[in-house]
Protein backbone atom coordinates (compact mmCIF):
# COMPACT_ATOMS: atom_id res chain seq x y z
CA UNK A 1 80.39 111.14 102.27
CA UNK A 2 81.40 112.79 105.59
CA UNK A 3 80.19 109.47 107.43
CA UNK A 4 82.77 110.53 110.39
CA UNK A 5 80.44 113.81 110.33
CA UNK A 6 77.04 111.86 110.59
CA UNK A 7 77.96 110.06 113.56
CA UNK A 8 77.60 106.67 112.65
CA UNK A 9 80.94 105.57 113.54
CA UNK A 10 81.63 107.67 116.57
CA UNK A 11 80.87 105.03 119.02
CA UNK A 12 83.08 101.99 119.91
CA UNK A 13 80.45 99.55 119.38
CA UNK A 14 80.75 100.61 115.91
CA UNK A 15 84.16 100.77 115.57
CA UNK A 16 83.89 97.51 117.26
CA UNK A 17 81.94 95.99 114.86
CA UNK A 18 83.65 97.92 111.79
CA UNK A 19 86.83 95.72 113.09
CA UNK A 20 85.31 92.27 112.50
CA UNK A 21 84.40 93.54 108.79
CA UNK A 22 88.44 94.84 108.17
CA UNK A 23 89.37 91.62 110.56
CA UNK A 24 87.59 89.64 106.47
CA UNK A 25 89.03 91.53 104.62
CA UNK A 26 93.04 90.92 106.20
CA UNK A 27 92.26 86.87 106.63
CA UNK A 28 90.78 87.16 102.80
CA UNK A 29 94.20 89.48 102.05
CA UNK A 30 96.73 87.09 103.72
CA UNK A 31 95.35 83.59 102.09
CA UNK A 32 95.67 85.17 98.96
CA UNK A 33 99.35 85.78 99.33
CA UNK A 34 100.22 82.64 100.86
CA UNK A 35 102.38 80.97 98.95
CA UNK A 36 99.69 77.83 97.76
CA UNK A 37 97.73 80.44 95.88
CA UNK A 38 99.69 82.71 94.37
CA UNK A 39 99.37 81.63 90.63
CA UNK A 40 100.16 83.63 87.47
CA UNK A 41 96.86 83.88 86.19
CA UNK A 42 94.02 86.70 85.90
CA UNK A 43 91.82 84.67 88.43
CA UNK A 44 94.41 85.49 91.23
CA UNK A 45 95.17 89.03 90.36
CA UNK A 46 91.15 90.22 90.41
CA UNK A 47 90.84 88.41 94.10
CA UNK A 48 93.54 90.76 94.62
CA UNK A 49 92.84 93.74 93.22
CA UNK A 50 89.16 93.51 94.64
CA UNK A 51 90.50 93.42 97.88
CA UNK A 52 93.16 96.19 97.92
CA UNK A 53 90.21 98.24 95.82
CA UNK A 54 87.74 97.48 99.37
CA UNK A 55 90.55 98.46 101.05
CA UNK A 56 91.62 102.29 99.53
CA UNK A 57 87.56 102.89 98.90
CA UNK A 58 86.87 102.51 102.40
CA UNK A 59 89.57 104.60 103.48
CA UNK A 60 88.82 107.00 100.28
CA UNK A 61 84.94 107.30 101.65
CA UNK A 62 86.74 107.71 105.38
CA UNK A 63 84.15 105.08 106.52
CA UNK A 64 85.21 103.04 109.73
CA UNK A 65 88.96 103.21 110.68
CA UNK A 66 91.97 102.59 108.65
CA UNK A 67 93.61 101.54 112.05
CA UNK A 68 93.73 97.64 111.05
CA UNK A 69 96.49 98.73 108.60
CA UNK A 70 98.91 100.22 110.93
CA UNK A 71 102.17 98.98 111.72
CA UNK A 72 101.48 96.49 108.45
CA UNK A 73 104.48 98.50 106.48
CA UNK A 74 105.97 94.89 106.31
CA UNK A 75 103.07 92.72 105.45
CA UNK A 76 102.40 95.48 102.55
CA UNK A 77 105.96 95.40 101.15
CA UNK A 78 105.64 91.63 100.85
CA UNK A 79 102.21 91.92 99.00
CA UNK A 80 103.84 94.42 96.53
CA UNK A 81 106.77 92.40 95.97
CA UNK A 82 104.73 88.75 95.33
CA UNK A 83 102.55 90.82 93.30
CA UNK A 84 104.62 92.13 91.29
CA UNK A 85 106.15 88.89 90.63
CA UNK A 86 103.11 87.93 89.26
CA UNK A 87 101.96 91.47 87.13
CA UNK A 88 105.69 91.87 85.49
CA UNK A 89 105.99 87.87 84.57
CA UNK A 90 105.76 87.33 80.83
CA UNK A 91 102.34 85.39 80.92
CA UNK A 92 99.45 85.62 78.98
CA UNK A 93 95.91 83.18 78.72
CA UNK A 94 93.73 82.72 75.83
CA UNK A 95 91.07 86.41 76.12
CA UNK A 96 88.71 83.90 77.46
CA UNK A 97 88.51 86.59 80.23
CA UNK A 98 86.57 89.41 80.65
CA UNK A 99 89.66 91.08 82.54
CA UNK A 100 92.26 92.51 80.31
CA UNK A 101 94.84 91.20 82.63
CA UNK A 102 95.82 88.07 80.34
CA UNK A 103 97.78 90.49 78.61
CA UNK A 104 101.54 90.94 79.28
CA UNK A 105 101.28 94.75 77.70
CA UNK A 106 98.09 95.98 79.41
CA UNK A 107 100.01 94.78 82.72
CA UNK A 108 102.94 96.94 81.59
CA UNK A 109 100.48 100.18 80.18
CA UNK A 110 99.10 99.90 83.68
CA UNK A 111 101.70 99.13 86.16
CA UNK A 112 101.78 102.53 87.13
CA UNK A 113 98.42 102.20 88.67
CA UNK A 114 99.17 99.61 90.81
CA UNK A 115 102.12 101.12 92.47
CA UNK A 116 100.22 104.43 93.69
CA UNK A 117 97.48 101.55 95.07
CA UNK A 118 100.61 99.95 97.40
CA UNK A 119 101.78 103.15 98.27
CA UNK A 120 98.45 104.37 99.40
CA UNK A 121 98.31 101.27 101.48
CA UNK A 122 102.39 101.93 102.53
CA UNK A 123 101.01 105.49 103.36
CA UNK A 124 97.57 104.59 105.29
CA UNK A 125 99.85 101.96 107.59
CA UNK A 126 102.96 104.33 108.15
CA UNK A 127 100.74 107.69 109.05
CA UNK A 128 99.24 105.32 111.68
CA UNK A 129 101.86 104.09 112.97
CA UNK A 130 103.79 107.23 113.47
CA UNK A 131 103.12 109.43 116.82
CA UNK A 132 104.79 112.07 115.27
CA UNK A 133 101.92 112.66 112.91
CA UNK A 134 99.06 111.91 116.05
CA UNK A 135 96.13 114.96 115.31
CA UNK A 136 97.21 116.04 111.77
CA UNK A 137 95.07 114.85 108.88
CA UNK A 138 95.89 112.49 106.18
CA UNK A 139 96.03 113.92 102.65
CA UNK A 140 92.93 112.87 100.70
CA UNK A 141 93.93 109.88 98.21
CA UNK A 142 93.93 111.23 94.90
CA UNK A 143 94.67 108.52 91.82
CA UNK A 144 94.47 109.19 88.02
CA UNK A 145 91.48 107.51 88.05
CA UNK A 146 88.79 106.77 90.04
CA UNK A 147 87.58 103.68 92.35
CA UNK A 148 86.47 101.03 91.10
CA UNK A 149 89.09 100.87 88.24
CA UNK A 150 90.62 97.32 87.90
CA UNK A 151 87.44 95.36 88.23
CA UNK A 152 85.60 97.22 85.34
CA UNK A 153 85.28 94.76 82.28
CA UNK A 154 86.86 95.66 79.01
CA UNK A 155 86.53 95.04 75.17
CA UNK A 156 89.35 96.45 72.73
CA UNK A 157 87.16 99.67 72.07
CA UNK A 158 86.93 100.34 76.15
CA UNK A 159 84.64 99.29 78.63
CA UNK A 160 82.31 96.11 77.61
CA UNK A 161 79.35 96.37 80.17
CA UNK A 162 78.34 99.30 82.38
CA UNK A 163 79.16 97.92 85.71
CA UNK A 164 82.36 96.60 87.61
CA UNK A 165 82.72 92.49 87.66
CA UNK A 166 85.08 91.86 90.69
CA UNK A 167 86.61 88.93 92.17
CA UNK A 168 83.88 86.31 95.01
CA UNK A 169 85.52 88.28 98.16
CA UNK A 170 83.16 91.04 96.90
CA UNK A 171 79.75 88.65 97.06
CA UNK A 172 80.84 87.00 100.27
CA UNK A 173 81.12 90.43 102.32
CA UNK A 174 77.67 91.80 101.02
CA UNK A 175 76.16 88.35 101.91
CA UNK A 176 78.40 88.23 105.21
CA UNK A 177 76.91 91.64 106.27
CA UNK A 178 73.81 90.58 105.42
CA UNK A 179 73.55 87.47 107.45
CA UNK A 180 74.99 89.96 110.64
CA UNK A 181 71.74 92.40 110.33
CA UNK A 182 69.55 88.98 109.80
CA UNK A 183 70.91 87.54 113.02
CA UNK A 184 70.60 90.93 115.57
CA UNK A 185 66.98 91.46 114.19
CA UNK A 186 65.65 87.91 114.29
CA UNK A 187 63.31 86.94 116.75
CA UNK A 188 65.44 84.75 118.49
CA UNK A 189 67.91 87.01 118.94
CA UNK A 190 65.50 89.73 120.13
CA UNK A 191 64.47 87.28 123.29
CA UNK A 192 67.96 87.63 124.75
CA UNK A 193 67.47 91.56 125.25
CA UNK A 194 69.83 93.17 122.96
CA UNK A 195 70.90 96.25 123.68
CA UNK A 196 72.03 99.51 121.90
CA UNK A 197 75.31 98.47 120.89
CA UNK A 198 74.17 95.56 118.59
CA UNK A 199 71.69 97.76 116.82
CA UNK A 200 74.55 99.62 115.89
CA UNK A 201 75.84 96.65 114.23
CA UNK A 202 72.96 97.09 112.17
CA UNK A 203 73.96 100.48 111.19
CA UNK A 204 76.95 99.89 110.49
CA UNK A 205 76.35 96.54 107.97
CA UNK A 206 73.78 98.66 106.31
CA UNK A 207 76.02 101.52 105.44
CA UNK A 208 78.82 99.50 103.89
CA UNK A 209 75.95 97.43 101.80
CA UNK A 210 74.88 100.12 100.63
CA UNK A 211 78.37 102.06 100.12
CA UNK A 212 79.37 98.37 98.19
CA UNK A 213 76.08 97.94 96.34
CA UNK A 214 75.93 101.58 94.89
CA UNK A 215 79.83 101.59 94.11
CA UNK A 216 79.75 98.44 92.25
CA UNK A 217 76.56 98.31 90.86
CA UNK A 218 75.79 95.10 92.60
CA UNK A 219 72.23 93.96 94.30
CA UNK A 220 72.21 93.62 98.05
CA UNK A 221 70.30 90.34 97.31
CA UNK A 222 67.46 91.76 99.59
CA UNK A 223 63.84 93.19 97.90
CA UNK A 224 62.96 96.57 98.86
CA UNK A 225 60.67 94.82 101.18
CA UNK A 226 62.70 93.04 103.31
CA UNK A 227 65.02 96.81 104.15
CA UNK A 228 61.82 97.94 104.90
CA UNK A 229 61.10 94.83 107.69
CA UNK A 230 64.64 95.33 108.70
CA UNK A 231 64.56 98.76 109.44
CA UNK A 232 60.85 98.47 111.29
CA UNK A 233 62.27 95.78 113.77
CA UNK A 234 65.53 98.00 114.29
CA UNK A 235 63.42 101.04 114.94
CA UNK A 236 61.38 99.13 117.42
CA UNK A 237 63.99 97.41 119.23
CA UNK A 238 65.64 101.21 119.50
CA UNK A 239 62.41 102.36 121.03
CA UNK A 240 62.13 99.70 123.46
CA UNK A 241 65.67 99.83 124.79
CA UNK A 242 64.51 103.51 124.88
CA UNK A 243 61.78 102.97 126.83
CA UNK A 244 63.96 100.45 129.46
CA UNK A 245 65.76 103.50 129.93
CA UNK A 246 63.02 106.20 131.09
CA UNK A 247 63.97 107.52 127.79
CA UNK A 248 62.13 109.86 125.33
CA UNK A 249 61.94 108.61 121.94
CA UNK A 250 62.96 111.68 119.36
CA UNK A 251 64.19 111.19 115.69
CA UNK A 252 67.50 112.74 116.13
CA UNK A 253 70.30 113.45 113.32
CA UNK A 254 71.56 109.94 114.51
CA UNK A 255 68.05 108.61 113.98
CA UNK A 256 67.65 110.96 110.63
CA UNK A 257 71.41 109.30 109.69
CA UNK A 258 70.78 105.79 110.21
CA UNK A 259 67.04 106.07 108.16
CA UNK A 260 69.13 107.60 105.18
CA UNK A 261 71.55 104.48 104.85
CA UNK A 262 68.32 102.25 104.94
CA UNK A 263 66.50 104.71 102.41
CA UNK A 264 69.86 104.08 100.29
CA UNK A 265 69.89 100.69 100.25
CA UNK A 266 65.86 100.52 99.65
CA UNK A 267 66.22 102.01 96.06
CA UNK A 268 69.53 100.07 95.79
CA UNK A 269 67.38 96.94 96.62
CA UNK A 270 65.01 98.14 93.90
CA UNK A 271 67.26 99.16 91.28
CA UNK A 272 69.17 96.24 91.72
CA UNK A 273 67.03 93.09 92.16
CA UNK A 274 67.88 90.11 94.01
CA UNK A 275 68.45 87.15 91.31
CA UNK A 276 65.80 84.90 92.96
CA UNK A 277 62.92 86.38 95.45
């Protein structure tokens, strides 16, 4: 998706912001682990799995910064070894479950999977960490299969429904990064003079809704409408700091980049309703 090559997260006000999103994602990561909710049951391994699956498509998609992982070698050997514990134990639940994991042998067919997930993550945190690698590129993650995997439901004859069902971390972002473009753009907000580097925000939520929405084949919870009111108050906001600025207003490849995410999550927004509007 090249998004390093479209300039949306050159800056460090979206880096910055990029950071709070990863800065979820490790609290949601490390209260799963603790030891109070590790349980041996296909509720606990989907929370999982949804979360390391964020994790490797956002570095897959090279959107944001993999930085947060670096120098978490440790942290990443712990999560493979509790969950582990809990994938290789001899447990199985009633197939009251749309997840195949209640099942001690699809656990074993697949275990294979799961390793090349934790050493992507082992990889992604070393590379980082390492000077000795500084400048060089990190191989592209290739798996057997393709992202999402885990969170797709199954019947006995293959997949049951034609999109992924994932654990509630997956809801919570979306709605989390919807609630951060809601708060820049509202009016109260706007009376305090934001500037430039909180409109990125917006950029920046609305990419990885729509990168979320479009990979799991989720709705934004947003009508087509309201994109459309969100992207007329950033666009005006951008021309007024603009203007603050002695500066002329020109739709740029930044401004072309940004209108594309919005344009994205538009026909997301359409092809994927909200439940109640």
């Amino acid at each position: 998706m090249g998004r390093w090559g479209d300039k949306l997260y050159e800056s460090d006000a979206a880096l910055d912001y990029f950071a709070s999103i990863t800065d979820c994602i490790m609290r949601e990561i490390y209260y799963l682990f603790s030891p109070e909710q590790v349980k041996p049951n296909t509720t606990w391994i989907i929370e999982v799995v949804t979360v390391i699956e964020i994790m490797l498509l956002f570095a897959q998609k090279e959107i944001g910064s993999a930085v947060y992982l670096m120098d978490e070698d440790e942290a990443i050997e712990r999560w493979r070894s509790v969950f582990f514990t809990v994938w290789d134990a001899e447990w199985n639940e009633p197939e009251k479950s749309h997840f195949p994991f209640h099942a001690y042998a699809y656990r074993q067919a697949h275990r294979d999977i799961v390793i090349k997930w934790f050493d992507r993550l082992d990889e992604l945190s070393l590379f980082l960490g390492d000077d000795e690698l500084e400048g060089k590129e990190l191989k592209k993650f290739i798996s057997q299969v393709g992202l999402p995997y885990f969170s797709l439901a199954y019947s006995e004859t293959g997949p049951a429904t034609a999109y992924p069902i994932t654990g509630f971390f997956l809801s919570d972002l979306i709605e989390w990064l919807k609630y951060s473009v809601v708060f820049v753009l509202s009016d109260e907000n706007r009376k305090l003079a934001i500037g430039f580097f909180q409109i990125e925000d917006v950029w920046v939520a609305v990419d990885v809704m729509a990168l979320l929405c479009e990979t799991y084949a989720r709705s934004p919870q947003v009508t087509y409408q309201t994109v459309e009111i969100w992207q007329k108050k950033m666009t005006d906001i951008w021309k007024a700091r603009l203007a603050e600025e002695a500066m002329e207003w020109e739709e740029a490849d930044e401004y072309k980049n940004v209108v594309a995410r919005f344009d994205q999550l538009k026909a997301l927004a359409q092809k994927y309703p909200p439940m109640f509007s």
